[in-house]
Each structure stands twice: as structure tokens, then as C-alpha cells.
Protein backbone atom coordinates (compact mmCIF):
# COMPACT_ATOMS: atom_id res chain seq x y z
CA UNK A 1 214.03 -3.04 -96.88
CA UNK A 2 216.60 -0.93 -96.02
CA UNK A 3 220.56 -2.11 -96.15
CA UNK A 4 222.43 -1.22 -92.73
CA UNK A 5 226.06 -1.92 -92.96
CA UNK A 6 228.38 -2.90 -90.28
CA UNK A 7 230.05 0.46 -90.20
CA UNK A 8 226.68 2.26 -89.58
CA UNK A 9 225.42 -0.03 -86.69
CA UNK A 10 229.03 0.66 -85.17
CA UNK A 11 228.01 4.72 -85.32
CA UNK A 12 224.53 3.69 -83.49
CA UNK A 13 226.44 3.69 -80.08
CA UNK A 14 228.17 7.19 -80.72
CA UNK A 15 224.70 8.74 -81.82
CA UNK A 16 222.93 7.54 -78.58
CA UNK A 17 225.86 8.68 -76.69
CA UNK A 18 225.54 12.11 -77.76
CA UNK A 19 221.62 12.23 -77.47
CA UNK A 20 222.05 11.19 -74.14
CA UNK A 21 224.44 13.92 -73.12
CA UNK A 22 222.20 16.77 -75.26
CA UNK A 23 219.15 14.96 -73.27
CA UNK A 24 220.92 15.50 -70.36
CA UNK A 25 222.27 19.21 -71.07
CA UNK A 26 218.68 20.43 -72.05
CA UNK A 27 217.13 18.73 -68.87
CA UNK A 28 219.61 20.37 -66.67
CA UNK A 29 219.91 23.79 -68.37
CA UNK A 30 218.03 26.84 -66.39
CA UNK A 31 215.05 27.74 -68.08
CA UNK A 32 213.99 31.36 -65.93
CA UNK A 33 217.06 33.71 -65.79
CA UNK A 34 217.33 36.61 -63.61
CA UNK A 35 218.31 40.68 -65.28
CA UNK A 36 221.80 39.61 -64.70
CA UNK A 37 221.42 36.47 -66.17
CA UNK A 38 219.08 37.94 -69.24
CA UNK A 39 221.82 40.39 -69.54
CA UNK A 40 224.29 38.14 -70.23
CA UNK A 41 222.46 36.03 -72.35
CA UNK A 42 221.33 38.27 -74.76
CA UNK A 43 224.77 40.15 -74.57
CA UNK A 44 223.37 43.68 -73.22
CA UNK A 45 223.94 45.86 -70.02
CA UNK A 46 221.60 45.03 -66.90
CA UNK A 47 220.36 48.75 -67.51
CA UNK A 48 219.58 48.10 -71.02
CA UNK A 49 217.25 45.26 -69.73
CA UNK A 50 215.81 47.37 -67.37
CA UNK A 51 214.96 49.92 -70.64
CA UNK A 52 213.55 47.30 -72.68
CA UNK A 53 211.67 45.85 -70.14
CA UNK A 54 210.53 49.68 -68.70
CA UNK A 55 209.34 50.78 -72.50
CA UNK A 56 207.59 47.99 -73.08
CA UNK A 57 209.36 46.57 -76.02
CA UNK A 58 210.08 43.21 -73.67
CA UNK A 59 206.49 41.90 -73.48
CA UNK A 60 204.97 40.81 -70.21
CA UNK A 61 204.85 37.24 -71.73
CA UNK A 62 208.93 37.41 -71.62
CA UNK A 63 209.08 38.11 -67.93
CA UNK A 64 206.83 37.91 -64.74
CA UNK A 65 207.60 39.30 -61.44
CA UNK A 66 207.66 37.08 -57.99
CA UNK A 67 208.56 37.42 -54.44
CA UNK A 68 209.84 40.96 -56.01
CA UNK A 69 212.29 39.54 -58.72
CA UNK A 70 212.00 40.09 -62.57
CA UNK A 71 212.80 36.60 -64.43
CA UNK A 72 212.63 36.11 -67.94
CA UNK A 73 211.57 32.73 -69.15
CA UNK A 74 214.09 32.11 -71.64
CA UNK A 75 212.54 30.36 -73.90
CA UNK A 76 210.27 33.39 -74.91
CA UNK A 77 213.41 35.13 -75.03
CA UNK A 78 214.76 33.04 -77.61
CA UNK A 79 211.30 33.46 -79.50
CA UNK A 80 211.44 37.52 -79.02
CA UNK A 81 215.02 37.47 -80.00
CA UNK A 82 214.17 35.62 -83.51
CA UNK A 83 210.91 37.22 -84.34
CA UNK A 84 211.71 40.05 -86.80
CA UNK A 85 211.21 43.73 -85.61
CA UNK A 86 208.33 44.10 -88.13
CA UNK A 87 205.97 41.64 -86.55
CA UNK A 88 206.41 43.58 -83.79
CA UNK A 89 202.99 46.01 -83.09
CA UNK A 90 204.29 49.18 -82.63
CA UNK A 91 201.23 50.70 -82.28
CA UNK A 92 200.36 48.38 -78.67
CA UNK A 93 204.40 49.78 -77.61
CA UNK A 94 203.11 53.19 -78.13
CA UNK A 95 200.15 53.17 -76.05
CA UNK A 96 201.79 51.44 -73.35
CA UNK A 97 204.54 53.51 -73.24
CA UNK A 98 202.22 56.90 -73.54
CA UNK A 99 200.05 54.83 -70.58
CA UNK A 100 203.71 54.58 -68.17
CA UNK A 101 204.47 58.75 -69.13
CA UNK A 102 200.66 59.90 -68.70
């Protein structure tokens, strides 16, 4: 059985407190950004979205287009952002890029 002191049930309170307000920040917090938005996110120019997105080095899993409107789901941002540049297949961003020029 495990021995809970007095101090440590008195820190129970403060820990739900703050998993209620991260609860509450995740729940509210935007998960499809616009270029803009991506932009500032990631810390890059609008334009250099564009050019990731254009040479295909932004997959079409990290963005969709609707009612003419690029948003990136942010959440595959965050997974693009932390995968390492060798798992990338840059044979598959070749082609598609030689498929955009030909």
C-alpha cells in the first residue's frame, strides 16, 4: 500500500487545477490553420509556404484545399516538422516536382 502524506493530498487540488486549464487550452486551441497562420507557426514567410507546399516537400496529407482555401492541419504539421529530413523520400519529391515542370 502506498503512503500519501498530508502535504501530497494538499498538491491533488493544484494538479487538477492545472489539468483542467491544459484540458481546456487543448480543447479550445485551433487545430486547421490558414498560410498566414502556418506561416506564423512554423516561423517562415507566407511565400515560403507557398514554395514548400508548390515543390511538394509539404505533403498533401499536411494540407487540403476547400471552398478555395489551403489549410494545414496542424497536427501533421507538428509530425512533418519533427520527422527528420532523412525519412523523407526524396525520390516521390522528385517525380512530383518533375510531374508540376513537365
Amino acid at each position: 500500500m502506498m503512503n500519501i502524506s498530508f502535504e501530497n493530498l494538499e498538491k491533488i487540488d493544484t494538479i487538477l487545477d492545472k489539468l483542467n486549464a491544459l484540458e481546456q487550452k487543448i480543447s479550445s486551441e485551433k487545430r486547421w490553420l490558414n498560410v498566414s497562420e502556418t506561416a506564423h507557426y512554423l516561423g517562415y514567410s507566407k511565400d515560403h509556404i507557398h514554395k514548400l507546399k508548390n515543390e511538394h516537400f509539404l505533403q498533401g496529407v499536411h494540407y487540403h484545399k476547400k471552398a478555395g482555401r489551403v489549410l494545414f492541419d496542424k497536427i501533421e504539421l507538428d509530425k512533418w516538422v519533427t520527422t527528420s529530413l532523412s525519412k523523407v523520400d526524396t525520390k516521390e519529391i522528385i517525380n512530383n516536382v518533375l510531374k508540376g515542370v513537365l
